[in-house]
C-alpha atoms as a PDB file:
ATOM      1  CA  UNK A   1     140.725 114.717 142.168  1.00  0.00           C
ATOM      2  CA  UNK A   2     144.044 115.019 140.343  1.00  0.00           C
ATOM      3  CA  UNK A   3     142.173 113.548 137.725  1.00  0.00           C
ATOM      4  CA  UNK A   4     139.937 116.419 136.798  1.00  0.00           C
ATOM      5  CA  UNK A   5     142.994 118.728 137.028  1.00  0.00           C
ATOM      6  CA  UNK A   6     144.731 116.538 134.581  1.00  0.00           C
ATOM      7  CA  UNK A   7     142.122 116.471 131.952  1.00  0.00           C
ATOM      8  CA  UNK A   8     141.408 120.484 132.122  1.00  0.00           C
ATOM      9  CA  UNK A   9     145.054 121.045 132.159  1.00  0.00           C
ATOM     10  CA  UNK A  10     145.137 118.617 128.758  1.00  0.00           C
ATOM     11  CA  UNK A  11     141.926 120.061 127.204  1.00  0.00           C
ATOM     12  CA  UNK A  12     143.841 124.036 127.281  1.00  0.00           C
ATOM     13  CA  UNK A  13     147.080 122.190 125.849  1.00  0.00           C
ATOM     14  CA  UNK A  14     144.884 120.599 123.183  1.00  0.00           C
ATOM     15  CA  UNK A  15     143.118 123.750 122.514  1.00  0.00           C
ATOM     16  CA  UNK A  16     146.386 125.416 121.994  1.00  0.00           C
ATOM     17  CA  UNK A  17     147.769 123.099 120.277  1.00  0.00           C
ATOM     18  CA  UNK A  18     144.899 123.460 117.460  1.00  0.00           C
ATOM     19  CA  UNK A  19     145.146 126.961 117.130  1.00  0.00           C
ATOM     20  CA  UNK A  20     148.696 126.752 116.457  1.00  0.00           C
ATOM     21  CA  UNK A  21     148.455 124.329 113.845  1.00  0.00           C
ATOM     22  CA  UNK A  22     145.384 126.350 112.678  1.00  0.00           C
ATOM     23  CA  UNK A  23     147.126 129.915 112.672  1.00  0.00           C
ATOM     24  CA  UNK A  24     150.742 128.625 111.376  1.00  0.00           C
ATOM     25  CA  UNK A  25     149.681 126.411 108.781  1.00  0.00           C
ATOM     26  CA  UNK A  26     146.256 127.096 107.736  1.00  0.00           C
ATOM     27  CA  UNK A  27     145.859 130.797 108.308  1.00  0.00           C
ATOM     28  CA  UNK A  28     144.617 131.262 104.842  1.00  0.00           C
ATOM     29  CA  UNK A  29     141.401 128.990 104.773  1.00  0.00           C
ATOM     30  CA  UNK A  30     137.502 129.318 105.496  1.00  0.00           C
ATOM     31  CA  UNK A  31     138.063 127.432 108.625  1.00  0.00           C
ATOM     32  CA  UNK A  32     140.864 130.455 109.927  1.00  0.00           C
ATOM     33  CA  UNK A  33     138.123 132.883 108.437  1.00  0.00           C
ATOM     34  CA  UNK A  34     135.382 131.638 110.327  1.00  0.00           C
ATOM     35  CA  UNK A  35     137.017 131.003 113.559  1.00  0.00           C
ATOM     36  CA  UNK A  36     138.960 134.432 113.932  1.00  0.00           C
ATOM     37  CA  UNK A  37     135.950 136.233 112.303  1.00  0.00           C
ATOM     38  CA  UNK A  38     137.489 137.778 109.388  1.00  0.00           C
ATOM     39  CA  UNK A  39     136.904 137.947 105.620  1.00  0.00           C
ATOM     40  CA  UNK A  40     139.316 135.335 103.467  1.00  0.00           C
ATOM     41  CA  UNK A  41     140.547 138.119 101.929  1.00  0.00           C
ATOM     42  CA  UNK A  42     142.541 139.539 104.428  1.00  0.00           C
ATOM     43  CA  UNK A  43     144.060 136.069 105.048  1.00  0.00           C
ATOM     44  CA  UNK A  44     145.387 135.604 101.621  1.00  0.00           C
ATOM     45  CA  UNK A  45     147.508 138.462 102.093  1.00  0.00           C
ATOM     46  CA  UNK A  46     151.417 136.980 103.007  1.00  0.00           C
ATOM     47  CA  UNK A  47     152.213 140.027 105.840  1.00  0.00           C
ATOM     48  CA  UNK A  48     148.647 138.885 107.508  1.00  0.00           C
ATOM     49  CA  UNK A  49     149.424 134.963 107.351  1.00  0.00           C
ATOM     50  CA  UNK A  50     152.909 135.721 108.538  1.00  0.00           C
ATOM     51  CA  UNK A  51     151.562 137.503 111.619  1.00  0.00           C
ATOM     52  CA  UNK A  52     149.274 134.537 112.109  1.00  0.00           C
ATOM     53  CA  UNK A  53     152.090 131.769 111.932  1.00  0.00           C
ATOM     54  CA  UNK A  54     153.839 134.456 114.426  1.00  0.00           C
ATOM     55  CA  UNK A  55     151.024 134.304 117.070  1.00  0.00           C
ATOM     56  CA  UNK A  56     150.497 130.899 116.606  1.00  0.00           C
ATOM     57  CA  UNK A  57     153.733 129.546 117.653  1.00  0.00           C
ATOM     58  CA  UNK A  58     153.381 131.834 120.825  1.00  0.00           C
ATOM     59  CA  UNK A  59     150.423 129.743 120.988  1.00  0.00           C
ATOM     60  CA  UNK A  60     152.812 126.593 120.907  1.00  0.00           C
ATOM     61  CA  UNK A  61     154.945 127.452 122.928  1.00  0.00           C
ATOM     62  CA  UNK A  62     152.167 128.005 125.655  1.00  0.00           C
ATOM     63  CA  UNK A  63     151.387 124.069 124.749  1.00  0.00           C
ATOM     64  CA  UNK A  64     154.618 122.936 125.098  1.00  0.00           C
ATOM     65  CA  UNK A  65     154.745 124.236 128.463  1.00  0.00           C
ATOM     66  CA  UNK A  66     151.520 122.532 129.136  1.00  0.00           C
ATOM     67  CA  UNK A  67     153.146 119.244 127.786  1.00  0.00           C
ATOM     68  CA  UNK A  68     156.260 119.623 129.748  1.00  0.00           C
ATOM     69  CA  UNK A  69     154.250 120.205 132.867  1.00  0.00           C
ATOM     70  CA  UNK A  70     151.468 117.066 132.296  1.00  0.00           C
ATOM     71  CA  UNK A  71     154.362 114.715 131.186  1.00  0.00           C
ATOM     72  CA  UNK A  72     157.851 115.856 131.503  1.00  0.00           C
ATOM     73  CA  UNK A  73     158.133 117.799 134.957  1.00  0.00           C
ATOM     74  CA  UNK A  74     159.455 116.000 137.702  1.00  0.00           C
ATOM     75  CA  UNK A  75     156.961 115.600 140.684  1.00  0.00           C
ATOM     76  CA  UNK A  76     157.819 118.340 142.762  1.00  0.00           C
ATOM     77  CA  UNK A  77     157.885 120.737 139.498  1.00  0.00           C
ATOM     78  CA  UNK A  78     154.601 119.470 137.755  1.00  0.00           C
ATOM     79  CA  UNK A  79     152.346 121.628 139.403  1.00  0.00           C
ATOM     80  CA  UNK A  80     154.454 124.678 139.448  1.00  0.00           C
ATOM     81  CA  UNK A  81     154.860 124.022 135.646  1.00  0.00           C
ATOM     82  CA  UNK A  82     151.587 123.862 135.114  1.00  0.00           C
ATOM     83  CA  UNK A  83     150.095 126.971 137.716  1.00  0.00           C
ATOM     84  CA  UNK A  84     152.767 128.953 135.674  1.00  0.00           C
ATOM     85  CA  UNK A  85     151.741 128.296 131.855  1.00  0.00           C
ATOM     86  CA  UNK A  86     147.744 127.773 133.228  1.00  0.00           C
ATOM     87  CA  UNK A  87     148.442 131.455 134.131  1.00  0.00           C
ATOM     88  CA  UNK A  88     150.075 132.918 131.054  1.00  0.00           C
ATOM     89  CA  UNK A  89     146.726 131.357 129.010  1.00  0.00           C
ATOM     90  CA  UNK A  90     144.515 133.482 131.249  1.00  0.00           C
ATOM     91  CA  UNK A  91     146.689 135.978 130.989  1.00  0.00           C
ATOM     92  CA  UNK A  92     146.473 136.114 126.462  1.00  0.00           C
ATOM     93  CA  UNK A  93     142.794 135.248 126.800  1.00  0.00           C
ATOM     94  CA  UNK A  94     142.236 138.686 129.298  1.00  0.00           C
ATOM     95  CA  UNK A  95     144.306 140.396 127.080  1.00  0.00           C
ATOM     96  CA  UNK A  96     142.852 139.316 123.758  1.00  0.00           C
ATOM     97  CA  UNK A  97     139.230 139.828 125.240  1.00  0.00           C
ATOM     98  CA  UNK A  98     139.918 143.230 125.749  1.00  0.00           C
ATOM     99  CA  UNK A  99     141.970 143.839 122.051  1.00  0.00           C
ATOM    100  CA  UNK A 100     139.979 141.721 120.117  1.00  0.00           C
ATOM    101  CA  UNK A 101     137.173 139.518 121.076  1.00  0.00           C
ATOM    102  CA  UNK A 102     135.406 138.930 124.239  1.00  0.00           C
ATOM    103  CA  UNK A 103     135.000 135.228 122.834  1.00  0.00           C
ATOM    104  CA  UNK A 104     138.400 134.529 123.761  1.00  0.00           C
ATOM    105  CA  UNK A 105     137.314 135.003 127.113  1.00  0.00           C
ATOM    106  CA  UNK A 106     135.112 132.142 126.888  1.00  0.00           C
ATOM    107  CA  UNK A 107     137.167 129.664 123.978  1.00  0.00           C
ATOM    108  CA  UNK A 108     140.461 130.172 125.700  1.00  0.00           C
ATOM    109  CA  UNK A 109     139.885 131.651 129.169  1.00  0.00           C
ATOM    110  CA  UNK A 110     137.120 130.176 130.891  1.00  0.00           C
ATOM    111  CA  UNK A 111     138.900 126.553 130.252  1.00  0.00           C
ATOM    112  CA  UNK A 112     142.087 127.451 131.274  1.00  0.00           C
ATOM    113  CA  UNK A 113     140.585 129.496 134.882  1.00  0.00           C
ATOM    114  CA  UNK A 114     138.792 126.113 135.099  1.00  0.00           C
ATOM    115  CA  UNK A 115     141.800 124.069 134.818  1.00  0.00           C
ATOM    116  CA  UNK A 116     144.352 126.494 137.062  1.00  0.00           C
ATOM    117  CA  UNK A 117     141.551 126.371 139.904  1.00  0.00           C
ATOM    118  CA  UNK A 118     141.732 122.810 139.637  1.00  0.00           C
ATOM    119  CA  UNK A 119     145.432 122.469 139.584  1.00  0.00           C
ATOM    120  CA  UNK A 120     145.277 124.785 142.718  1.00  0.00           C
ATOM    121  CA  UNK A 121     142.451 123.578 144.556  1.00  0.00           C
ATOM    122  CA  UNK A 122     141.484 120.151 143.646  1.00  0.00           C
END
């Protein structure tokens, strides 16, 4: 069932890779608003949107691991690659549940424990 690890894996790089785009280029808009729960105001405001664009390349960076490790790694590294940057997304999604909202447990955590206990056990 490498398969179902393989499409988890790609669902959390996906994931990531849309809140990157949504945090670094489109901080300022309803959509940003509504999906980080926080008035519009506070989004227009350049210190806020360059924190945003700040924690959203984090946020690519955690996708390009994700890439490197469905596409790039070599066999014997793939699934190293992938138990290691799997890991750092449950780590930000425990930490962010705690700091900010327990949602993140659900939007970013639950998918990624889904996909690391796939990559470990399936």
């Amino acid at each position: 069932m490498a398969i179902l690890a393989f499409i988890l894996t790609f669902i959390v790089m996906i994931e990531h890779i849309y809140i990157m785009i949504l945090e670094m280029f489109f901080a300022n808009t309803n959509l940003a608003a509504k999906t980080f729960g926080v008035e519009k105001e506070l989004l227009a405001n350049k210190k806020v949107q360059t924190l945003f664009a700040n924690q959203g390349l984090y946020n690519g960076f955690l996708a390009a691991g994700l890439v490197w490790g469905l596409f790039f790694a070599g066999a014997g590294m793939a699934e190293t690659v992938q138990i290691f940057f799997l890991s750092c997304v449950v780590v930000a999604a425990l930490f962010g549940g705690a700091t900010s909202s327990k949602g993140i447990l659900v939007k970013q955590g639950l998918p990624a424990v889904l996909a690391l206990v796939a990559v470990l056990f399936v």
